[in-house]
Structures are given as structure tokens and as C-alpha cells.
PDB file of N, CA and C in Angstrom:
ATOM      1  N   UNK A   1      12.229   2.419  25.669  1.00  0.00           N
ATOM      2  CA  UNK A   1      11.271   1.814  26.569  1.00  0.00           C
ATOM      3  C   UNK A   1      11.607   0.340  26.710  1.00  0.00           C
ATOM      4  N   UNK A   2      11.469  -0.181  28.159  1.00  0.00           N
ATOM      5  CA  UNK A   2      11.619  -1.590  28.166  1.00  0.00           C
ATOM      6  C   UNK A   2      10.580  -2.172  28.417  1.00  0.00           C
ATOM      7  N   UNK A   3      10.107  -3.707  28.085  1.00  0.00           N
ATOM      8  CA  UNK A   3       8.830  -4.443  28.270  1.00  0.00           C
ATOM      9  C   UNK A   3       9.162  -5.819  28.498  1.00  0.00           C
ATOM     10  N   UNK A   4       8.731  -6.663  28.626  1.00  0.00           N
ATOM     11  CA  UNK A   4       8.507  -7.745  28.814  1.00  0.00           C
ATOM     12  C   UNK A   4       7.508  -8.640  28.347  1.00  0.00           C
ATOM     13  N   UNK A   5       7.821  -9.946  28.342  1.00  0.00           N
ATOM     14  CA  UNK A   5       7.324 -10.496  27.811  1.00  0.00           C
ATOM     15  C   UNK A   5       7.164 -12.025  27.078  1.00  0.00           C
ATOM     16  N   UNK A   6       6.422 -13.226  28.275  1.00  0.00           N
ATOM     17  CA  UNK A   6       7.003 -14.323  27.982  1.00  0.00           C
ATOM     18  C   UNK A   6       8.286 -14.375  29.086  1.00  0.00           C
ATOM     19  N   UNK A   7       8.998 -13.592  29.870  1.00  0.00           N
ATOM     20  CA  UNK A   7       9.872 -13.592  30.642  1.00  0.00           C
ATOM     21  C   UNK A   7      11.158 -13.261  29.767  1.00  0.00           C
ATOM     22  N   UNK A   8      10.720 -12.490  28.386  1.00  0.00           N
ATOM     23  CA  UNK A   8      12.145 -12.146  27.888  1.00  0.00           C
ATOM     24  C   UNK A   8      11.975 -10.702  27.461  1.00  0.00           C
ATOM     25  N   UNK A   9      12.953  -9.962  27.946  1.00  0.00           N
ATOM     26  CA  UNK A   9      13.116  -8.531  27.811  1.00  0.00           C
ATOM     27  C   UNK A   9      13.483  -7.765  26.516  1.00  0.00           C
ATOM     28  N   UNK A  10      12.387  -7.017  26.362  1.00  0.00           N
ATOM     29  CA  UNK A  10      12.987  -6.135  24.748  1.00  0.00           C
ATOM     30  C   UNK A  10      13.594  -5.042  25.304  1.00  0.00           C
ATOM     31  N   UNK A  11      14.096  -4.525  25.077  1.00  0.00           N
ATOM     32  CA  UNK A  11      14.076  -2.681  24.418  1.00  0.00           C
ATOM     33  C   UNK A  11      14.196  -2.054  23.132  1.00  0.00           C
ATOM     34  N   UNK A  12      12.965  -1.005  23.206  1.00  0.00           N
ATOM     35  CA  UNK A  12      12.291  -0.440  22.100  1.00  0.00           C
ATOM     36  C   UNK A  12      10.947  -0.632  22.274  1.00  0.00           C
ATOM     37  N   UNK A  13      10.446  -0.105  20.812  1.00  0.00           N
ATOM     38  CA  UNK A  13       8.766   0.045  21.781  1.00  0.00           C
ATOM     39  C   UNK A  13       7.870  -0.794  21.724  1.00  0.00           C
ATOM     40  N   UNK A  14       6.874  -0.492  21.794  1.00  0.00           N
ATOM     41  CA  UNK A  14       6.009  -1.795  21.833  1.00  0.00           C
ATOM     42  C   UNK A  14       5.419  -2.147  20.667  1.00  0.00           C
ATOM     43  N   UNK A  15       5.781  -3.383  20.469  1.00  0.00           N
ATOM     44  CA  UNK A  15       5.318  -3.803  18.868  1.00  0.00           C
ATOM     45  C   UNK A  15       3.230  -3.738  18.817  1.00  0.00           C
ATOM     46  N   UNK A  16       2.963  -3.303  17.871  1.00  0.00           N
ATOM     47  CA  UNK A  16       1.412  -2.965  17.534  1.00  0.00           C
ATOM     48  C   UNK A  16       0.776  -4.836  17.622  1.00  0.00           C
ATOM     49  N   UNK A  17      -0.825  -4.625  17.962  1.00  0.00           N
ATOM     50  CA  UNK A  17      -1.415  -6.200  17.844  1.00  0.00           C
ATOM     51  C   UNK A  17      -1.783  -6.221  16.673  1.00  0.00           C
ATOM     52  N   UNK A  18      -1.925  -7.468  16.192  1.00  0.00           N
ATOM     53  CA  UNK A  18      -1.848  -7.768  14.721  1.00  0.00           C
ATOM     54  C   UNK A  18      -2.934  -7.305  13.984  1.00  0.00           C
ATOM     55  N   UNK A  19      -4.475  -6.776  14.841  1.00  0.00           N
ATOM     56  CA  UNK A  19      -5.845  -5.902  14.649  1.00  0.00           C
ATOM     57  C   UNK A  19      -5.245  -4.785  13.964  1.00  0.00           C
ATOM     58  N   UNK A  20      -4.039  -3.833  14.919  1.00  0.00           N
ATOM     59  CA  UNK A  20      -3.694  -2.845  14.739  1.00  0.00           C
ATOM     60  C   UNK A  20      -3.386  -2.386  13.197  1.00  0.00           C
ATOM     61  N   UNK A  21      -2.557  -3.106  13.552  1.00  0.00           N
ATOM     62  CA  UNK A  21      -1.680  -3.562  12.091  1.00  0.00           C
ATOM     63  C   UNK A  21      -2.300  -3.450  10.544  1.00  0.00           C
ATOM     64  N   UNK A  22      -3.500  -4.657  10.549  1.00  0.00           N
ATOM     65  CA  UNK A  22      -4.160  -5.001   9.926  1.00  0.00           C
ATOM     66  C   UNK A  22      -4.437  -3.821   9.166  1.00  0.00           C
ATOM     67  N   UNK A  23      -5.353  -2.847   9.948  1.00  0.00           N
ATOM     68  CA  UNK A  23      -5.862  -1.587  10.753  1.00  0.00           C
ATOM     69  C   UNK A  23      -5.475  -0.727   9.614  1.00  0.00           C
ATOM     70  N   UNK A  24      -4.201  -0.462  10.246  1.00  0.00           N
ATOM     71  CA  UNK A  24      -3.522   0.333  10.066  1.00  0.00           C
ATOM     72  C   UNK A  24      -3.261   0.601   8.218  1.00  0.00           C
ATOM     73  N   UNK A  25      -2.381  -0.592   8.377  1.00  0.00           N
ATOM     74  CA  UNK A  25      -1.648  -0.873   7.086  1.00  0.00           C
ATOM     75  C   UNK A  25      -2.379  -1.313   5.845  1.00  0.00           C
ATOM     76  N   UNK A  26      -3.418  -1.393   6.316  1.00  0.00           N
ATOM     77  CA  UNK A  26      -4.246  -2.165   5.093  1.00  0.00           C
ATOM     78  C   UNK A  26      -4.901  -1.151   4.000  1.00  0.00           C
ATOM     79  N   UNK A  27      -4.415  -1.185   2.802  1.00  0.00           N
ATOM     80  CA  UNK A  27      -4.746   0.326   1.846  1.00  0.00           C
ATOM     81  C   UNK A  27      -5.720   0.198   1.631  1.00  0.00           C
ATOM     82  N   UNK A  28      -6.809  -0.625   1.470  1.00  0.00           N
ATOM     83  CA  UNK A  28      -8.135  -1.008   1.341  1.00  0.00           C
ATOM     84  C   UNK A  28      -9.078  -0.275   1.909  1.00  0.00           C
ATOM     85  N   UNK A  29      -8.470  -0.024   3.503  1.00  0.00           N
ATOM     86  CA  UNK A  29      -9.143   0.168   4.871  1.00  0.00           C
ATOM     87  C   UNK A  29      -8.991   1.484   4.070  1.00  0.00           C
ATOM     88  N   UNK A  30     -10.005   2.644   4.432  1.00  0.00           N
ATOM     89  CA  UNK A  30      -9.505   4.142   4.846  1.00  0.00           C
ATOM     90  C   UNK A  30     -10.362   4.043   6.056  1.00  0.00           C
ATOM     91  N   UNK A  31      -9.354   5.123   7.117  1.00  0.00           N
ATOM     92  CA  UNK A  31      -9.572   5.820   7.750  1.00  0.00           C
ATOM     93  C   UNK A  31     -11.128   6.846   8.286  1.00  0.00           C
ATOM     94  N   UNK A  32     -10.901   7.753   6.944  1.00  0.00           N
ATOM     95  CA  UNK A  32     -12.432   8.636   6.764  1.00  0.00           C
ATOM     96  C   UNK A  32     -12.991   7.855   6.045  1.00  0.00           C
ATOM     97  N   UNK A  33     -14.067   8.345   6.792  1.00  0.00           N
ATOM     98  CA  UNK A  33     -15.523   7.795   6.214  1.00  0.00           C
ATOM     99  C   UNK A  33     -16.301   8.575   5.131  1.00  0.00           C
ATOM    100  N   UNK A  34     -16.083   7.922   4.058  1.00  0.00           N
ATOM    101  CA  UNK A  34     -16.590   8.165   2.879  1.00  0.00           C
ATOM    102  C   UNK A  34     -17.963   9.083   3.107  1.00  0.00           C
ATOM    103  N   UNK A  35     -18.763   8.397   3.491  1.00  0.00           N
ATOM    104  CA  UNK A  35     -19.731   8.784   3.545  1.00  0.00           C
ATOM    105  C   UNK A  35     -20.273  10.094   4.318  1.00  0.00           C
ATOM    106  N   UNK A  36     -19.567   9.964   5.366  1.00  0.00           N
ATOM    107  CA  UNK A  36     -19.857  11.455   6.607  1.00  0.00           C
ATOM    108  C   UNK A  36     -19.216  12.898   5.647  1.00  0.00           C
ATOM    109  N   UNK A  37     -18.385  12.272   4.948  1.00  0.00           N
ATOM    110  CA  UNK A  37     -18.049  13.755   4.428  1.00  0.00           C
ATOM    111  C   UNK A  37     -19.096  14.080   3.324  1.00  0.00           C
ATOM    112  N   UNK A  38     -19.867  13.538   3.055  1.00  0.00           N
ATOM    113  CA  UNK A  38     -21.150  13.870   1.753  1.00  0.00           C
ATOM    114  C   UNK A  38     -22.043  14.776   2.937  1.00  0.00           C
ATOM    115  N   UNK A  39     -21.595  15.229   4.335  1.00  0.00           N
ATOM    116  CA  UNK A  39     -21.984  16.371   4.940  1.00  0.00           C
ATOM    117  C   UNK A  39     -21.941  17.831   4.618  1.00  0.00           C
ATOM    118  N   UNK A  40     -20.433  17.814   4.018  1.00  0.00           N
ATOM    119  CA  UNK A  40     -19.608  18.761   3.549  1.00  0.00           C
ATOM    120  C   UNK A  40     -19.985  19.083   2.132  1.00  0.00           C
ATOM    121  N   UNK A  41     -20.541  20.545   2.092  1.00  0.00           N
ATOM    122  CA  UNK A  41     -20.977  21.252   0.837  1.00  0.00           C
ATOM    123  C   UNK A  41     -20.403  22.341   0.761  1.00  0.00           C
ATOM    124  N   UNK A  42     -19.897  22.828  -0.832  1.00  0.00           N
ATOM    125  CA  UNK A  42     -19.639  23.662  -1.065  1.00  0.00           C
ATOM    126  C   UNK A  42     -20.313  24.384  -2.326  1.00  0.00           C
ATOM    127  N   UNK A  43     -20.537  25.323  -2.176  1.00  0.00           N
ATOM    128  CA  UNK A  43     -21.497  25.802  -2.895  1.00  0.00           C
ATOM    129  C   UNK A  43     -21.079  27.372  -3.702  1.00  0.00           C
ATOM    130  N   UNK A  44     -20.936  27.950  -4.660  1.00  0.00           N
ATOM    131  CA  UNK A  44     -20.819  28.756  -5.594  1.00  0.00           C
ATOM    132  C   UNK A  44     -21.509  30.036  -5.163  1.00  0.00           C
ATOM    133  N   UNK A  45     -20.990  31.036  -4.004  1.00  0.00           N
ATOM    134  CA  UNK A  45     -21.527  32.361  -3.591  1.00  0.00           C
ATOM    135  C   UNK A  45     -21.986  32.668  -2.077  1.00  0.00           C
ATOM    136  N   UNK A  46     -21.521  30.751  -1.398  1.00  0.00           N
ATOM    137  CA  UNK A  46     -22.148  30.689  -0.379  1.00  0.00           C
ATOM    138  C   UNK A  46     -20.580  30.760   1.063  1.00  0.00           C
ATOM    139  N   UNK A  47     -20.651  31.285   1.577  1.00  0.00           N
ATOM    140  CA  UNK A  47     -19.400  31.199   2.523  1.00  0.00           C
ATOM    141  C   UNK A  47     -17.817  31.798   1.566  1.00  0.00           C
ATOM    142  N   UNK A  48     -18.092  32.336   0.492  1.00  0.00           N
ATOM    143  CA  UNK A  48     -17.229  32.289  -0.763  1.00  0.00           C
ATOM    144  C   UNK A  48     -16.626  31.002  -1.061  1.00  0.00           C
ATOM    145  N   UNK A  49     -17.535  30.062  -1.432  1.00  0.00           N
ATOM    146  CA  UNK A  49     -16.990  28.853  -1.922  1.00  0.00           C
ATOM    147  C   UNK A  49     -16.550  28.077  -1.053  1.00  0.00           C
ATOM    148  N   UNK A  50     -16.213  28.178   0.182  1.00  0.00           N
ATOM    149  CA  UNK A  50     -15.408  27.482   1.269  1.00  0.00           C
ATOM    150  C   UNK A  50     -16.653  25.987   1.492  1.00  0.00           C
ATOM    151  N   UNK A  51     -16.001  25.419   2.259  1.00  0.00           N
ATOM    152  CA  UNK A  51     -16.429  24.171   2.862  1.00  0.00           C
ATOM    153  C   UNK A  51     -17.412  24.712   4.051  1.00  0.00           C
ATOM    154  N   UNK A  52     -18.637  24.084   3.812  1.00  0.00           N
ATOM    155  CA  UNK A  52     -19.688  24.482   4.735  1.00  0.00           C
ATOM    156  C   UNK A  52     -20.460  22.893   5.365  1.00  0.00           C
ATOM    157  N   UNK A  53     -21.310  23.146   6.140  1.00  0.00           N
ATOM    158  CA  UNK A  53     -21.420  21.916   7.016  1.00  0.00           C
ATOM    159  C   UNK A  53     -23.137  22.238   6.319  1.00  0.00           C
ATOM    160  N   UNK A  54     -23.293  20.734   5.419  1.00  0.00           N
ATOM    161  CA  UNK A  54     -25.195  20.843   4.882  1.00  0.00           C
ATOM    162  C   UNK A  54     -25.440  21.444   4.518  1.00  0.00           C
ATOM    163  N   UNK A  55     -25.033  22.486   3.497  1.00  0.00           N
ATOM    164  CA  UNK A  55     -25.528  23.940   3.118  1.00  0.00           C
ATOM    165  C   UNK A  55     -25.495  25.116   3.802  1.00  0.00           C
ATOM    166  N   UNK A  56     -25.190  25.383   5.348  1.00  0.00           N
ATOM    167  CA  UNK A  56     -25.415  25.781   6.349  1.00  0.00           C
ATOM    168  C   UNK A  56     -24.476  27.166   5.886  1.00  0.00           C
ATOM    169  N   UNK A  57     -25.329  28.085   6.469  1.00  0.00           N
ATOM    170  CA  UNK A  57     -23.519  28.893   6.194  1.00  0.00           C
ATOM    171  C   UNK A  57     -22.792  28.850   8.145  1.00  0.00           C
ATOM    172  N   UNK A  58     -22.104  27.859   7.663  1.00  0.00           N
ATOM    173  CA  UNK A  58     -20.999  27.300   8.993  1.00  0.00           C
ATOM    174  C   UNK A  58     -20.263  26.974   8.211  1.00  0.00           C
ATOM    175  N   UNK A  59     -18.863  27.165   7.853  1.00  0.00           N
ATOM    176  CA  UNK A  59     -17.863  26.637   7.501  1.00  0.00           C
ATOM    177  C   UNK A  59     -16.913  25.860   8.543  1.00  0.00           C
ATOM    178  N   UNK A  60     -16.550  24.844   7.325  1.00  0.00           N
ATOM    179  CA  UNK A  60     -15.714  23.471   8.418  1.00  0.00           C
ATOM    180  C   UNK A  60     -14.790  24.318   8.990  1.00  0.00           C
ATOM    181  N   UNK A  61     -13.947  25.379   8.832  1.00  0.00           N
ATOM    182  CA  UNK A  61     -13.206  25.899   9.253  1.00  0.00           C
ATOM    183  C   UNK A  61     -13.849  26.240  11.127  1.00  0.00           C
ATOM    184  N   UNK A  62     -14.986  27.109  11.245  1.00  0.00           N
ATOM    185  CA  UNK A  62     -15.187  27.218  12.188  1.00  0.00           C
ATOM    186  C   UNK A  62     -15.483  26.551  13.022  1.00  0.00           C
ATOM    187  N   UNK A  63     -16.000  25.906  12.990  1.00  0.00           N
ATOM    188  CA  UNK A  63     -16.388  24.250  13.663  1.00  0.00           C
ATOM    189  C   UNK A  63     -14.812  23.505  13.819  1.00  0.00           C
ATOM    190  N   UNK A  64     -13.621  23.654  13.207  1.00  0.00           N
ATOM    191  CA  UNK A  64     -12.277  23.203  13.255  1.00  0.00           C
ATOM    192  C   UNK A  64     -11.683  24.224  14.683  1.00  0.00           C
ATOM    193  N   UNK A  65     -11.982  25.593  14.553  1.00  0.00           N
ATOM    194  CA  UNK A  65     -11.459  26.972  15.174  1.00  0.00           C
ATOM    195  C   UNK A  65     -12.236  26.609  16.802  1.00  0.00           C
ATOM    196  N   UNK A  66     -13.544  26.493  16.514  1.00  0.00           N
ATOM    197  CA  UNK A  66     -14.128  25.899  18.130  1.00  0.00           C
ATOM    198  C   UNK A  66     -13.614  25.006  18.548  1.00  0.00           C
ATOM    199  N   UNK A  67     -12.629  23.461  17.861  1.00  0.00           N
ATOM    200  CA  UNK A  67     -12.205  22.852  18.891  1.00  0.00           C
ATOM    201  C   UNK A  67     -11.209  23.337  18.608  1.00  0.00           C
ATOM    202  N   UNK A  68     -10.453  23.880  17.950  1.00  0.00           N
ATOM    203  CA  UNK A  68      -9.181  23.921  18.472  1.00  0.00           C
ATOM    204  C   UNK A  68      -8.939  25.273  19.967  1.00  0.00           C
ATOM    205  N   UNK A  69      -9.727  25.990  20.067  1.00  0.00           N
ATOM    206  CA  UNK A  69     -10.189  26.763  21.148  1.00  0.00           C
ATOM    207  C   UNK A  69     -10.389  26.123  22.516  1.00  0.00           C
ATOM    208  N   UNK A  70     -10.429  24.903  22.619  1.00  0.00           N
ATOM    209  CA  UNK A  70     -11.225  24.017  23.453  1.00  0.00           C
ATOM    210  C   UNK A  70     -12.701  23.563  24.042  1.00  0.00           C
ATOM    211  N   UNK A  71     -13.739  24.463  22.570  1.00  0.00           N
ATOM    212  CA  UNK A  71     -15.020  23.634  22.947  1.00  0.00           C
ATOM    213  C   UNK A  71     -15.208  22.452  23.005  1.00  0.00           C
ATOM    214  N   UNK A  72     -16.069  22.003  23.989  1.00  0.00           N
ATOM    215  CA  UNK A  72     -16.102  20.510  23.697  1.00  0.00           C
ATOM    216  C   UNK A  72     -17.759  20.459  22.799  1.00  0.00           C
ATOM    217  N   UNK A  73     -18.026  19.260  21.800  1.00  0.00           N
ATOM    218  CA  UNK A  73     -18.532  18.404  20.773  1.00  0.00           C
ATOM    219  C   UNK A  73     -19.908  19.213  21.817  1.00  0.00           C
ATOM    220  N   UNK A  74     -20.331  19.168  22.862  1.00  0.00           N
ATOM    221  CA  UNK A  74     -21.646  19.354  23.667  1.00  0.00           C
ATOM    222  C   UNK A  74     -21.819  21.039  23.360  1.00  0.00           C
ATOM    223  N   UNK A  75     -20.470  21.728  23.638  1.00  0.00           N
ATOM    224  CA  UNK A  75     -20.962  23.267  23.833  1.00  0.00           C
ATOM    225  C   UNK A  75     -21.036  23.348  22.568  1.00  0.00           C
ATOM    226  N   UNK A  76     -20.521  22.940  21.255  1.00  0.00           N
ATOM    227  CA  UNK A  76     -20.632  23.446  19.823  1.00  0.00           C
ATOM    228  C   UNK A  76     -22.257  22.984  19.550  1.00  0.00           C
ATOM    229  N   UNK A  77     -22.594  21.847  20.038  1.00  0.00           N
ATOM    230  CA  UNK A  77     -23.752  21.664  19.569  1.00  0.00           C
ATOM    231  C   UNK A  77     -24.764  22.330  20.406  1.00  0.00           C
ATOM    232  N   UNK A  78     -24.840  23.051  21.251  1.00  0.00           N
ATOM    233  CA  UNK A  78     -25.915  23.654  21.808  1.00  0.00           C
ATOM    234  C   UNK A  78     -25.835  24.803  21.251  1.00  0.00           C
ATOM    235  N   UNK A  79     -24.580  25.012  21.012  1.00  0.00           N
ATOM    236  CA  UNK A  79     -24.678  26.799  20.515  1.00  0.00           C
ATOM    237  C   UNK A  79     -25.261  26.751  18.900  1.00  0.00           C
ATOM    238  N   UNK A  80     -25.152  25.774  18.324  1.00  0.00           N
ATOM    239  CA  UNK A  80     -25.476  25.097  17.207  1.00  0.00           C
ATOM    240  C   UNK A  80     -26.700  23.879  16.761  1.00  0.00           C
ATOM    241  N   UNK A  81     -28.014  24.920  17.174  1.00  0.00           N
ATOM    242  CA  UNK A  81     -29.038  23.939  17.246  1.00  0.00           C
ATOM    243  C   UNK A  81     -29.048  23.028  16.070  1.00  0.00           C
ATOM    244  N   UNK A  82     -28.812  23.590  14.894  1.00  0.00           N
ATOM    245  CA  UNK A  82     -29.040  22.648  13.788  1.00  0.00           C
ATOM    246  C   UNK A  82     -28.063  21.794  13.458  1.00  0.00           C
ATOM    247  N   UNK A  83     -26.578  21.749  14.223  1.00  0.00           N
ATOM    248  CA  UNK A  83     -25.697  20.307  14.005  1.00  0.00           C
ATOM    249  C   UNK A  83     -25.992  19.580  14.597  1.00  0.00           C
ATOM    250  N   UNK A  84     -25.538  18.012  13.787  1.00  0.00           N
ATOM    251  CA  UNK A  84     -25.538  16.861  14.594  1.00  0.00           C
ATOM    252  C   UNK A  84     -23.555  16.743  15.087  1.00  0.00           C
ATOM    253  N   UNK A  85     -24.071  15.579  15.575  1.00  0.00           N
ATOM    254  CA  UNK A  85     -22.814  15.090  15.932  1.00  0.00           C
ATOM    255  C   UNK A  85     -21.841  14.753  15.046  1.00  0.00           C
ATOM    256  N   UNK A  86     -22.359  14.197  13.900  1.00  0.00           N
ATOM    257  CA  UNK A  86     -21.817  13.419  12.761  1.00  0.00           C
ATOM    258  C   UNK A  86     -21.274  15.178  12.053  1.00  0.00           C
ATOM    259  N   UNK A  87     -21.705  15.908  12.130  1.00  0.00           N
ATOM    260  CA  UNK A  87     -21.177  17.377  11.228  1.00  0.00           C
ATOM    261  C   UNK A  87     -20.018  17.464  11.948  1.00  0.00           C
ATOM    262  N   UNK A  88     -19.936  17.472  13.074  1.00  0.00           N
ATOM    263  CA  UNK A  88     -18.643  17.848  13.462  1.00  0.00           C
ATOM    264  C   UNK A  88     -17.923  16.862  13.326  1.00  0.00           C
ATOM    265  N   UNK A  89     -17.969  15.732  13.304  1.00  0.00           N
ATOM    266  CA  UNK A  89     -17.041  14.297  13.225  1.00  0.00           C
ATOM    267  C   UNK A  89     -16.443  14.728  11.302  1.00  0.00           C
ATOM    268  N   UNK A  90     -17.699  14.830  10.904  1.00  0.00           N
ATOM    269  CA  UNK A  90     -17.479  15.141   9.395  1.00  0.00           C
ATOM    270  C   UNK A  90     -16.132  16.172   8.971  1.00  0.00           C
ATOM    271  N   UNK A  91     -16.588  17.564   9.910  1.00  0.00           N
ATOM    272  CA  UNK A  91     -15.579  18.468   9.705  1.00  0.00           C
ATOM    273  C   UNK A  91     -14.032  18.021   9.958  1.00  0.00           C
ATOM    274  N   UNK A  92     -13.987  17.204  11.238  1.00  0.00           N
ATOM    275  CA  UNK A  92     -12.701  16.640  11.622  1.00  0.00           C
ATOM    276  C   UNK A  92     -12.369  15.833  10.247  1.00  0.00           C
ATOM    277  N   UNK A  93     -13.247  14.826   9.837  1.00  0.00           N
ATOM    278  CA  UNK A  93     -12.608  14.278   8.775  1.00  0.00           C
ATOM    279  C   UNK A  93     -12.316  14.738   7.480  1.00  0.00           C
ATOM    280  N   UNK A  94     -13.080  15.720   6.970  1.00  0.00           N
ATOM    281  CA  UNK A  94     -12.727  16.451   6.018  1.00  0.00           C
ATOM    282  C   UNK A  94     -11.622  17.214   6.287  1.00  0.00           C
ATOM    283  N   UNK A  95     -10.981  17.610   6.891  1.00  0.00           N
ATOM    284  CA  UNK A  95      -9.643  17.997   7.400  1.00  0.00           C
ATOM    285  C   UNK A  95      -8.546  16.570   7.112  1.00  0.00           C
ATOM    286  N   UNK A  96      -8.824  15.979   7.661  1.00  0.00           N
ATOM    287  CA  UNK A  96      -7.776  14.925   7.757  1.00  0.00           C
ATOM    288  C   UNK A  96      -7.710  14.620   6.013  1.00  0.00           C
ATOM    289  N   UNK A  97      -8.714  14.587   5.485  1.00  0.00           N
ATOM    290  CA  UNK A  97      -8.900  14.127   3.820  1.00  0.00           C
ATOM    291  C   UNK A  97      -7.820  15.090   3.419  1.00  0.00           C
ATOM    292  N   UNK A  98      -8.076  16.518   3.640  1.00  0.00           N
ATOM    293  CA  UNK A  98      -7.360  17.487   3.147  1.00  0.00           C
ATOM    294  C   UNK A  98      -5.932  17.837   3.288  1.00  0.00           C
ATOM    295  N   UNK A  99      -5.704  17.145   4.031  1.00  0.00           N
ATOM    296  CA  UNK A  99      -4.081  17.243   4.682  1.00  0.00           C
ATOM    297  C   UNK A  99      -3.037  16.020   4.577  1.00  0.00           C
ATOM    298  N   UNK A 100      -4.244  14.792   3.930  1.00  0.00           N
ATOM    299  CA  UNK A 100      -3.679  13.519   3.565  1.00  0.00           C
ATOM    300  C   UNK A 100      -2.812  13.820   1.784  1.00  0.00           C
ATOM    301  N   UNK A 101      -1.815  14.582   1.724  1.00  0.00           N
ATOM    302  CA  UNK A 101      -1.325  14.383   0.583  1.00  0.00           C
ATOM    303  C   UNK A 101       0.388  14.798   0.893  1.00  0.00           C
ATOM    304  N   UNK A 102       1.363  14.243  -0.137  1.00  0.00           N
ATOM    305  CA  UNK A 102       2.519  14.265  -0.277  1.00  0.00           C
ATOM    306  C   UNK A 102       3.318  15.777  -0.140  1.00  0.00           C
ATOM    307  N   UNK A 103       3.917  16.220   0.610  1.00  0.00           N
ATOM    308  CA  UNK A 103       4.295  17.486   0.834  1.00  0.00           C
ATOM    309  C   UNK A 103       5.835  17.178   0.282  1.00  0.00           C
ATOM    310  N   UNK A 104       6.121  18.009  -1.103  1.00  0.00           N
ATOM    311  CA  UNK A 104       7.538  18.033  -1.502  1.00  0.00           C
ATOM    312  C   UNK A 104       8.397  19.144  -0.544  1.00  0.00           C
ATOM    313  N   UNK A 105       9.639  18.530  -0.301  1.00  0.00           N
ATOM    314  CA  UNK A 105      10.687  20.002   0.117  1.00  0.00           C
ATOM    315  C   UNK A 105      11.286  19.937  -0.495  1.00  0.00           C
ATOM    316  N   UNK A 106      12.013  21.056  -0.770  1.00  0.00           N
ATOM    317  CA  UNK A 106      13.367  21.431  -2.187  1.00  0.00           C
ATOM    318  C   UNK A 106      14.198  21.834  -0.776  1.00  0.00           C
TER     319      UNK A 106
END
């Protein structure tokens, strides 16, 4: 990719703003929100142990399976009187928690 800038030409991509960065790189920062995932219960007989949204028997999985289907955040929650918004934001992030670790290959 080419850009400009100041009237002098790079190629390659576009360097991140220093917010980004900050953002980004800063190990301090996380990403998920601590707190939204204290949505996420799992419970001993309930969903067989799986990750459920408030006690609910809804597992994060399904609420993951509706968007990846292409519901949108509006049709899950109507079909789903008792979620909020934050359950499904939750489920997304409890995913991301879960997938945030070091994958060895041999």
C-alpha cells in the first residue's frame, strides 16, 4: 500500500496512532472486560457443566452459534426475553478469554 504524507511517500502500511498503540500494546490494558464476564456461570448438573449466560440454561455456545448464523444482537434478544445486551457482549468475550492462550505445534 502507498500513502502519503507531509508530501513524502511511504510504501507499506499504515503506521497505527499513538492512542492505538498505547491501546493496543499496553499489558496493563486488557481487552475483556473483567467484569461482563462475572455474567458467565457455570454450574455443576446445569447445561452439563458448560458455560451458561446468569444461570440461565443458555449456553455461551448458543448465543456464539446465533451469531455466527447471522442473527443480529436485536433478533437474539427478542427471541430471548430475559438477555440483556451485555450477555451477549459477555458471551463474545468469554470466547475471546478462551482462545487467548499459546497454541504449541510439533
Amino acid at each position: 500500500m502507498i500513502w502519503h504524507a507531509a508530501n513524502t511517500i511511504y510504501k507499506g502500511p499504515l503506521p497505527l496512532p499513538r492512542a492505538w498503540k498505547r491501546r493496543i500494546f499496553n499489558p496493563r490494558v486488557s481487552l475483556v472486560n473483567l467484569q461482563r464476564l462475572s455474567r458467565i456461570t457455570v454450574e455443576q448438573g446445569k447445561c452439563g457443566g458448560r458455560p451458561c449466560i446468569r444461570g440461565q440454561r443458555l449456553r455461551v455456545t448458543d448465543i456464539l452459534e446465533l451469531l455466527s448464523a447471522g442473527s443480529s444482537f436485536e433478533e437474539i434478544l427478542a427471541d430471548y426475553k430475559f438477555l440483556e445486551r451485555e450477555d451477549i457482549l459477555a458471551a463474545i468475550d468469554y470466547a475471546a478469554y478462551q482462545t487467548d492462550h499459546v497454541v504449541l505445534q510439533t
